[in-house]
PDB file of N, CA and C in Angstrom:
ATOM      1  N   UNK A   1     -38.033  -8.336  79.729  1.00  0.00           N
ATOM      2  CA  UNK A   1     -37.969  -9.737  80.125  1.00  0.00           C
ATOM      3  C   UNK A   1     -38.114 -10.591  78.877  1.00  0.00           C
ATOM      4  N   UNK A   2     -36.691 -11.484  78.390  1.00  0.00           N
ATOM      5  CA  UNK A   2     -37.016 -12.394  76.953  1.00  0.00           C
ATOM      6  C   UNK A   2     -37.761 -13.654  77.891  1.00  0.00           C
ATOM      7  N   UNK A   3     -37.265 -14.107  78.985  1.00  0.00           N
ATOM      8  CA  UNK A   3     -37.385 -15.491  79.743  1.00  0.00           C
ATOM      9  C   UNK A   3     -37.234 -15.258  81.448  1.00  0.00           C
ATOM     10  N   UNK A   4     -38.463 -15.723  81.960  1.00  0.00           N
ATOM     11  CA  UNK A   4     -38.156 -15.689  83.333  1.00  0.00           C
ATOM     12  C   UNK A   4     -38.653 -16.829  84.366  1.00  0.00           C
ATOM     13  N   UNK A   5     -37.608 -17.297  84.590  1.00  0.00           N
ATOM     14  CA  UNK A   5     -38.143 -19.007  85.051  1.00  0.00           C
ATOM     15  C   UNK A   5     -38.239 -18.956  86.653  1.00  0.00           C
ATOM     16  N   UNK A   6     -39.363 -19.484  87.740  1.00  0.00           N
ATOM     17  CA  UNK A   6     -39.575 -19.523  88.842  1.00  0.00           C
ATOM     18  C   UNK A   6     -39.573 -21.415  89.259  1.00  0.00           C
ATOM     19  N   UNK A   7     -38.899 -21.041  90.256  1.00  0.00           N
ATOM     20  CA  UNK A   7     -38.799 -22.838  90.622  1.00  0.00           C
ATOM     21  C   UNK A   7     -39.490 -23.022  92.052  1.00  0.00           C
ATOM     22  N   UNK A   8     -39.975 -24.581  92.530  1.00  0.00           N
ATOM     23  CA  UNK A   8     -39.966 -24.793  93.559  1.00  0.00           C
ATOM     24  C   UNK A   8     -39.532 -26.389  93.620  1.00  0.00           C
ATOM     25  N   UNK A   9     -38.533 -26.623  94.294  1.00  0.00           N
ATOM     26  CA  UNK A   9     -38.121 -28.194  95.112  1.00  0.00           C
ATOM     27  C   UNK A   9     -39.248 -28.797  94.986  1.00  0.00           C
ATOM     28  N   UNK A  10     -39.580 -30.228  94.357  1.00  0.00           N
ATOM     29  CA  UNK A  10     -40.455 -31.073  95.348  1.00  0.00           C
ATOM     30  C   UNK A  10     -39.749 -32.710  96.177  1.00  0.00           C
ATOM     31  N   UNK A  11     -40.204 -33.254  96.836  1.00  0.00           N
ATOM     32  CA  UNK A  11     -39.574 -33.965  97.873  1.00  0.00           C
ATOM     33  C   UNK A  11     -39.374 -34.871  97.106  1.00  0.00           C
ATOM     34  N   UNK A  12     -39.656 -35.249  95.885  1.00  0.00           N
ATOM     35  CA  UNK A  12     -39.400 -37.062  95.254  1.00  0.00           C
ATOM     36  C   UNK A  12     -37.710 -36.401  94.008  1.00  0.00           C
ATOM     37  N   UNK A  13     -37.257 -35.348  94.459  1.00  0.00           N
ATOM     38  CA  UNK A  13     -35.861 -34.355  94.032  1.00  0.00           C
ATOM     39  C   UNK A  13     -36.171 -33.524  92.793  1.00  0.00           C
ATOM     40  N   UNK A  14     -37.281 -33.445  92.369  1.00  0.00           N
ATOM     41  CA  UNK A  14     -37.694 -33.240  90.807  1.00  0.00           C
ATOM     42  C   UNK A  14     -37.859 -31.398  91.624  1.00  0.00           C
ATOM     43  N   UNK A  15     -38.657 -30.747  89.958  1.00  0.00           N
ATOM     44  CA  UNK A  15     -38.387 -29.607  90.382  1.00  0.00           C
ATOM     45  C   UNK A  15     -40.334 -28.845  89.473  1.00  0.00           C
ATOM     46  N   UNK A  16     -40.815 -28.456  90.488  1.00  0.00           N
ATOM     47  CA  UNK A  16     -42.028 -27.569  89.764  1.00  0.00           C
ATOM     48  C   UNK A  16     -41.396 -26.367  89.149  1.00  0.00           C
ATOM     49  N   UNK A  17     -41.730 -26.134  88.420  1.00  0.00           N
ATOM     50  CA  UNK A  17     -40.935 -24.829  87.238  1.00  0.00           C
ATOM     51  C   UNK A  17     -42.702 -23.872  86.716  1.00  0.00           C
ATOM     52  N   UNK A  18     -42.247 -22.743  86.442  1.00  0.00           N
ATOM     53  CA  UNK A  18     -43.002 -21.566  85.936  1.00  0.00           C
ATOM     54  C   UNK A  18     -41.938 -20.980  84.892  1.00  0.00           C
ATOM     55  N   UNK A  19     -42.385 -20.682  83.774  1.00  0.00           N
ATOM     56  CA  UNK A  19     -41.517 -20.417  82.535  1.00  0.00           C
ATOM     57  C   UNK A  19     -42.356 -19.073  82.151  1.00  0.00           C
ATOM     58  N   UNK A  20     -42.095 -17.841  81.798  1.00  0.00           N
ATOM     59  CA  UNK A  20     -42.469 -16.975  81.465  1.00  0.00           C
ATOM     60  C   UNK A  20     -41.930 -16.193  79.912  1.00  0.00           C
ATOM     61  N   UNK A  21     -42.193 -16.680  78.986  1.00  0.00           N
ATOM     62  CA  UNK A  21     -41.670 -16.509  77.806  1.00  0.00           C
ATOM     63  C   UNK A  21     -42.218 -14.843  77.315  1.00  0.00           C
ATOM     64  N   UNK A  22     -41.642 -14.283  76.845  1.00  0.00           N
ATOM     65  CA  UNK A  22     -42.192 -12.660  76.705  1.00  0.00           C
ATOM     66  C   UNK A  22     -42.288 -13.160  74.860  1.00  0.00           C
ATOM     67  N   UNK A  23     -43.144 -12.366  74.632  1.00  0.00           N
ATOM     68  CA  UNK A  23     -43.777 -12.585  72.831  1.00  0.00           C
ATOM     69  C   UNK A  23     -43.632 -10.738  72.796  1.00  0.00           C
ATOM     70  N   UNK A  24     -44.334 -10.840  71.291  1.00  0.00           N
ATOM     71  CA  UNK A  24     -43.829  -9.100  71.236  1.00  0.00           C
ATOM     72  C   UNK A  24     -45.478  -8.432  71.847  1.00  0.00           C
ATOM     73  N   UNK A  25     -46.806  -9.521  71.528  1.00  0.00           N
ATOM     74  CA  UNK A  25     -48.040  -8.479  72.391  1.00  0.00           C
ATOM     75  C   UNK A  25     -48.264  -9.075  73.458  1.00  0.00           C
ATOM     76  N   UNK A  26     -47.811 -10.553  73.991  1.00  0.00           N
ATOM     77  CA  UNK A  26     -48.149 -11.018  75.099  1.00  0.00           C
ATOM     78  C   UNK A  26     -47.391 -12.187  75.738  1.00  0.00           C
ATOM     79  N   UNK A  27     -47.669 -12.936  77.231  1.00  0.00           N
ATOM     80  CA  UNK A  27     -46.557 -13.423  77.417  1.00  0.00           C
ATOM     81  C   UNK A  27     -46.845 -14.741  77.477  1.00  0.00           C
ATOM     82  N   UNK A  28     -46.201 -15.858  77.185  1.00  0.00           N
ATOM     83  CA  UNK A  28     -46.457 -17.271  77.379  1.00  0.00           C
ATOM     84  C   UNK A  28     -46.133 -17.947  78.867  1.00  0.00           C
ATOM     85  N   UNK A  29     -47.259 -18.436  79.715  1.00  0.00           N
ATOM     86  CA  UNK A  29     -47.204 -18.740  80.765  1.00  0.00           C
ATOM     87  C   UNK A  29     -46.752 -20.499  80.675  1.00  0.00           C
ATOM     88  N   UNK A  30     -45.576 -21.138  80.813  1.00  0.00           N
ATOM     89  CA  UNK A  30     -45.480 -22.327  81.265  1.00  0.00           C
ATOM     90  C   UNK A  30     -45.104 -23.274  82.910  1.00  0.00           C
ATOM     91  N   UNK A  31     -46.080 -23.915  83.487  1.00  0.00           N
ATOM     92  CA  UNK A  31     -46.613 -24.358  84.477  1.00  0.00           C
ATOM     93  C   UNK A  31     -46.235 -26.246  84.289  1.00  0.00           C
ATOM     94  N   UNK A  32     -45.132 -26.472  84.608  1.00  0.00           N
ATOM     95  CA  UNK A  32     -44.388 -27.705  84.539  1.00  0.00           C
ATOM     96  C   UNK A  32     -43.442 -28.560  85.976  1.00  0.00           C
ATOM     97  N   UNK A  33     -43.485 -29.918  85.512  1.00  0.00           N
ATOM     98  CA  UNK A  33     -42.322 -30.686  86.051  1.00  0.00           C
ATOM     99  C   UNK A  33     -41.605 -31.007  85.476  1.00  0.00           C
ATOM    100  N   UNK A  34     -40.077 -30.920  86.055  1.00  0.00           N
ATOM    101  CA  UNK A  34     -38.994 -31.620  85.717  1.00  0.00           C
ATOM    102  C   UNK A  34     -38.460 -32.504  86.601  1.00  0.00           C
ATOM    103  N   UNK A  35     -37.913 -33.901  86.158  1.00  0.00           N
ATOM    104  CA  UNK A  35     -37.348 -34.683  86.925  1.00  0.00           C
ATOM    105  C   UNK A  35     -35.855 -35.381  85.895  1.00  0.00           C
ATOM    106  N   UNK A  36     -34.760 -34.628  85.661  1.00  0.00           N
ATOM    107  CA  UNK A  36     -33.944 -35.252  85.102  1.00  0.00           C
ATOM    108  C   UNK A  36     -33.610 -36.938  85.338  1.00  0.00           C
ATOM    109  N   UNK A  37     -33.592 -37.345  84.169  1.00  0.00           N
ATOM    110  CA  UNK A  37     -32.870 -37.726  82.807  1.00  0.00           C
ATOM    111  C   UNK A  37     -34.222 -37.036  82.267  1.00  0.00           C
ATOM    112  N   UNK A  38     -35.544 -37.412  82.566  1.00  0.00           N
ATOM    113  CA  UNK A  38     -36.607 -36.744  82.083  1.00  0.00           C
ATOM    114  C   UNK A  38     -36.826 -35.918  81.319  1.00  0.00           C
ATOM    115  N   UNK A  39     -37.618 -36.380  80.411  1.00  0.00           N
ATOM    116  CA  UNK A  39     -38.007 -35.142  79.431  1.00  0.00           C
ATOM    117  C   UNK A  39     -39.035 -34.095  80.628  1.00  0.00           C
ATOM    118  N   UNK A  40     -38.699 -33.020  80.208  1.00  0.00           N
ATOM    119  CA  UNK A  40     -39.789 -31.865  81.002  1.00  0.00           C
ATOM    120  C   UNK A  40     -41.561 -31.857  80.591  1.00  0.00           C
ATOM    121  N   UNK A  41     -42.088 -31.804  81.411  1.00  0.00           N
ATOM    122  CA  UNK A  41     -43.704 -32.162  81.997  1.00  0.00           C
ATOM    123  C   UNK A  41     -44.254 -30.886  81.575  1.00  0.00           C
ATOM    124  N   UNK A  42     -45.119 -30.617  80.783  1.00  0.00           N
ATOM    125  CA  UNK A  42     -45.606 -29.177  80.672  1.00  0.00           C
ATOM    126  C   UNK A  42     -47.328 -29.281  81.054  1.00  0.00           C
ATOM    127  N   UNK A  43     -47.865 -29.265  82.087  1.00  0.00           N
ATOM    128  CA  UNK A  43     -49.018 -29.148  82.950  1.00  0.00           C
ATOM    129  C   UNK A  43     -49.787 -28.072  82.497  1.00  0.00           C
ATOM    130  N   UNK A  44     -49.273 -26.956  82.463  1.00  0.00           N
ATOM    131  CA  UNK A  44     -50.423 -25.840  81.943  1.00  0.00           C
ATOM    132  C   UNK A  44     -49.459 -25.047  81.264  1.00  0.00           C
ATOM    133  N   UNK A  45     -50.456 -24.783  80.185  1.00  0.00           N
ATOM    134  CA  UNK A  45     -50.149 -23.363  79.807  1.00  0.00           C
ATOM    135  C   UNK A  45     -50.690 -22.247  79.111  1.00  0.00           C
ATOM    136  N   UNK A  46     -50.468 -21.359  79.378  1.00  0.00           N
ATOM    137  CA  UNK A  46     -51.563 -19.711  79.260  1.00  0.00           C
ATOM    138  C   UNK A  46     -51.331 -18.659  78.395  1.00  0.00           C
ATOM    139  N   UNK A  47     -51.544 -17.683  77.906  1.00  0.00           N
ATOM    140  CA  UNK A  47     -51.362 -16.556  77.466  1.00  0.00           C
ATOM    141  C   UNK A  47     -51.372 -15.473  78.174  1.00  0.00           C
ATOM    142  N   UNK A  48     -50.817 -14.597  78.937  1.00  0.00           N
ATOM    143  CA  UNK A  48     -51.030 -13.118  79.693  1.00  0.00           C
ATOM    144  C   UNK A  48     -50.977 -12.299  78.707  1.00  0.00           C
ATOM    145  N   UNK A  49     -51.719 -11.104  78.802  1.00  0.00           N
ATOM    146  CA  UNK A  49     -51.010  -9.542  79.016  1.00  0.00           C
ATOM    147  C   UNK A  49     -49.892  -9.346  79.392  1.00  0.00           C
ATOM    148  N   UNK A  50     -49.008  -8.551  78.889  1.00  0.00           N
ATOM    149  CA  UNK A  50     -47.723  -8.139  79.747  1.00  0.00           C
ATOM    150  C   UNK A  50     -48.386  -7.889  81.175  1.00  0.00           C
ATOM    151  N   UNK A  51     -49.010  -6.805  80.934  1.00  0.00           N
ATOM    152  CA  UNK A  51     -50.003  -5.778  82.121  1.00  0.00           C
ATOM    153  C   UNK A  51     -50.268  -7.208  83.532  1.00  0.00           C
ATOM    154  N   UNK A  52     -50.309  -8.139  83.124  1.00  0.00           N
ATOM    155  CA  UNK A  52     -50.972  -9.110  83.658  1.00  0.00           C
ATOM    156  C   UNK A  52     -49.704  -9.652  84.653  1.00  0.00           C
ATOM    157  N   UNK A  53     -48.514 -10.082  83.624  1.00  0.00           N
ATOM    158  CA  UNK A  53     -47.849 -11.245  84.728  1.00  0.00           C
ATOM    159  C   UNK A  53     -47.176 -10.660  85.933  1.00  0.00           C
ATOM    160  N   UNK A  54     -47.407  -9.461  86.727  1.00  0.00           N
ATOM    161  CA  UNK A  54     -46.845  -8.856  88.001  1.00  0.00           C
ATOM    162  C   UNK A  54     -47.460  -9.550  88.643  1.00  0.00           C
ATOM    163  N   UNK A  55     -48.915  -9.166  88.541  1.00  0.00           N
ATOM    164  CA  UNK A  55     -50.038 -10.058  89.865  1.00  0.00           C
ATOM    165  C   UNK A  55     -50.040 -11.822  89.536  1.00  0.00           C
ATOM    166  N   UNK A  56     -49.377 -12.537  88.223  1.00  0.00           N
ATOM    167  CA  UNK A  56     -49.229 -13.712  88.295  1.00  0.00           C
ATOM    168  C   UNK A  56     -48.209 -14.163  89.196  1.00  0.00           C
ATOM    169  N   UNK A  57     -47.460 -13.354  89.092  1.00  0.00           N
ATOM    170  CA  UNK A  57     -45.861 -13.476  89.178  1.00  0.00           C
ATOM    171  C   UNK A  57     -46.030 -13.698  91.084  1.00  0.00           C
ATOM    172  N   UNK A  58     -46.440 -12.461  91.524  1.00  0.00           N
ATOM    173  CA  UNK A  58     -46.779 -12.239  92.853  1.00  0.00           C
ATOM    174  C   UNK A  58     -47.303 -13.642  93.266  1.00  0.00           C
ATOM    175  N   UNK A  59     -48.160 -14.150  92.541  1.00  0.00           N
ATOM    176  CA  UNK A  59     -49.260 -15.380  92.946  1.00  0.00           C
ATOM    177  C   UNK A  59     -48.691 -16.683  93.494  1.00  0.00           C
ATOM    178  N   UNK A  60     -47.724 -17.158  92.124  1.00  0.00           N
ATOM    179  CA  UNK A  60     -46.598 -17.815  92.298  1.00  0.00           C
ATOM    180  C   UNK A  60     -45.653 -17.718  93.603  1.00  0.00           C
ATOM    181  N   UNK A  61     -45.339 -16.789  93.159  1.00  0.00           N
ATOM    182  CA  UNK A  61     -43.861 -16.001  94.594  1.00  0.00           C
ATOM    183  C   UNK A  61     -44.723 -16.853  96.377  1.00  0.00           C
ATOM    184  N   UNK A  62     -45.645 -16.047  96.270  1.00  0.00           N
ATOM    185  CA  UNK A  62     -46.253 -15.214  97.711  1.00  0.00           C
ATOM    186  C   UNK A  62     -46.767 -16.238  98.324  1.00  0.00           C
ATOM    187  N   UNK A  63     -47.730 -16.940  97.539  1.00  0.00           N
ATOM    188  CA  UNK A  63     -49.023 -17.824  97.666  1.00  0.00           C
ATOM    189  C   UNK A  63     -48.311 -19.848  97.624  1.00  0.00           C
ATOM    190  N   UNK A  64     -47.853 -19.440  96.192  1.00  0.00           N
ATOM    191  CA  UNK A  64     -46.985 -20.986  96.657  1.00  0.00           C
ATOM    192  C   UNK A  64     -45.626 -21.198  96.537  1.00  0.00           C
ATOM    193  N   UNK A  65     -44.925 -20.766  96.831  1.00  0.00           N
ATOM    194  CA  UNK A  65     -43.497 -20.802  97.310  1.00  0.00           C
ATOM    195  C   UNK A  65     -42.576 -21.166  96.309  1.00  0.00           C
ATOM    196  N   UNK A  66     -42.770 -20.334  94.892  1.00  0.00           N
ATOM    197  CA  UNK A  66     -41.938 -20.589  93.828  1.00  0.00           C
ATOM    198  C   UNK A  66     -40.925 -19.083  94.207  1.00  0.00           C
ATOM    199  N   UNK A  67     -39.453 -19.376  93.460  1.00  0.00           N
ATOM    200  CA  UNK A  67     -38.621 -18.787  93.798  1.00  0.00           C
ATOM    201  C   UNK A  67     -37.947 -18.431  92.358  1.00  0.00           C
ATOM    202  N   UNK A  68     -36.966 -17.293  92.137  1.00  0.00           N
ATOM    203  CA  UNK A  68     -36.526 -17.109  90.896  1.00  0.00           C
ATOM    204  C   UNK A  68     -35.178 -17.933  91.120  1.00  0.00           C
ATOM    205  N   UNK A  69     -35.083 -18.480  89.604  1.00  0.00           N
ATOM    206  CA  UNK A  69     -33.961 -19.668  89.473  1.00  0.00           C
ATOM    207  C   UNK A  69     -33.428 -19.016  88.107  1.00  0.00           C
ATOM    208  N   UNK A  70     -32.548 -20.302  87.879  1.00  0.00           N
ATOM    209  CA  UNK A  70     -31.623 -20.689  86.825  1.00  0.00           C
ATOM    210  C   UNK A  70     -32.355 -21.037  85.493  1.00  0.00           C
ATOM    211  N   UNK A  71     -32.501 -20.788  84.614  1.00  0.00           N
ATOM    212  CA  UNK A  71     -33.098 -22.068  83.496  1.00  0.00           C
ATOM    213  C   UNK A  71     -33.161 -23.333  83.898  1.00  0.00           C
ATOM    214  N   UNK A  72     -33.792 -24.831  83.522  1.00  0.00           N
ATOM    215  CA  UNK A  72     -33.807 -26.034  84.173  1.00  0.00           C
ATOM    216  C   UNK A  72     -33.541 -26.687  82.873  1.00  0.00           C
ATOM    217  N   UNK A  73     -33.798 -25.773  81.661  1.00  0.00           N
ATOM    218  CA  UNK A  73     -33.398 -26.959  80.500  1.00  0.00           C
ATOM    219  C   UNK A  73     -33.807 -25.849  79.064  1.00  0.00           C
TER     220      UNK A  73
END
């Protein structure tokens, strides 16, 4: 995995995004909004374990209704 981006819709048309950047010992967690023309919103962001982002990944998916997408930018 170089990049793995998870999306969810929100109602004002913008878009919650999860960005998963792979590094060579660990992975960069980004936790954002986008609302085009908009510059992109970066809300949190983390360091994992590889070992780690399945059960993140799951968390996202399962728990709040992010979905695998397209790149957003």
């Amino acid at each position: 995995m170089d990049t793995l981006w998870l999306l969810r819709p929100c109602s004002d048309g913008g878009t919650d995004y999860i960005c998963f950047r792979d590094h060579r010992d660990h992975v960069e967690v980004l936790e954002g909004y986008h609302l085009p023309p908009q510059m992109p919103l970066i809300k949190h962001r983390q360091l994992l374990l590889s070992a780690d982002v399945p059960r993140c990944r799951h968390r996202f998916e399962r728990q709040q209704g992010f979905r695998h997408g397209p790149p957003l930018f």
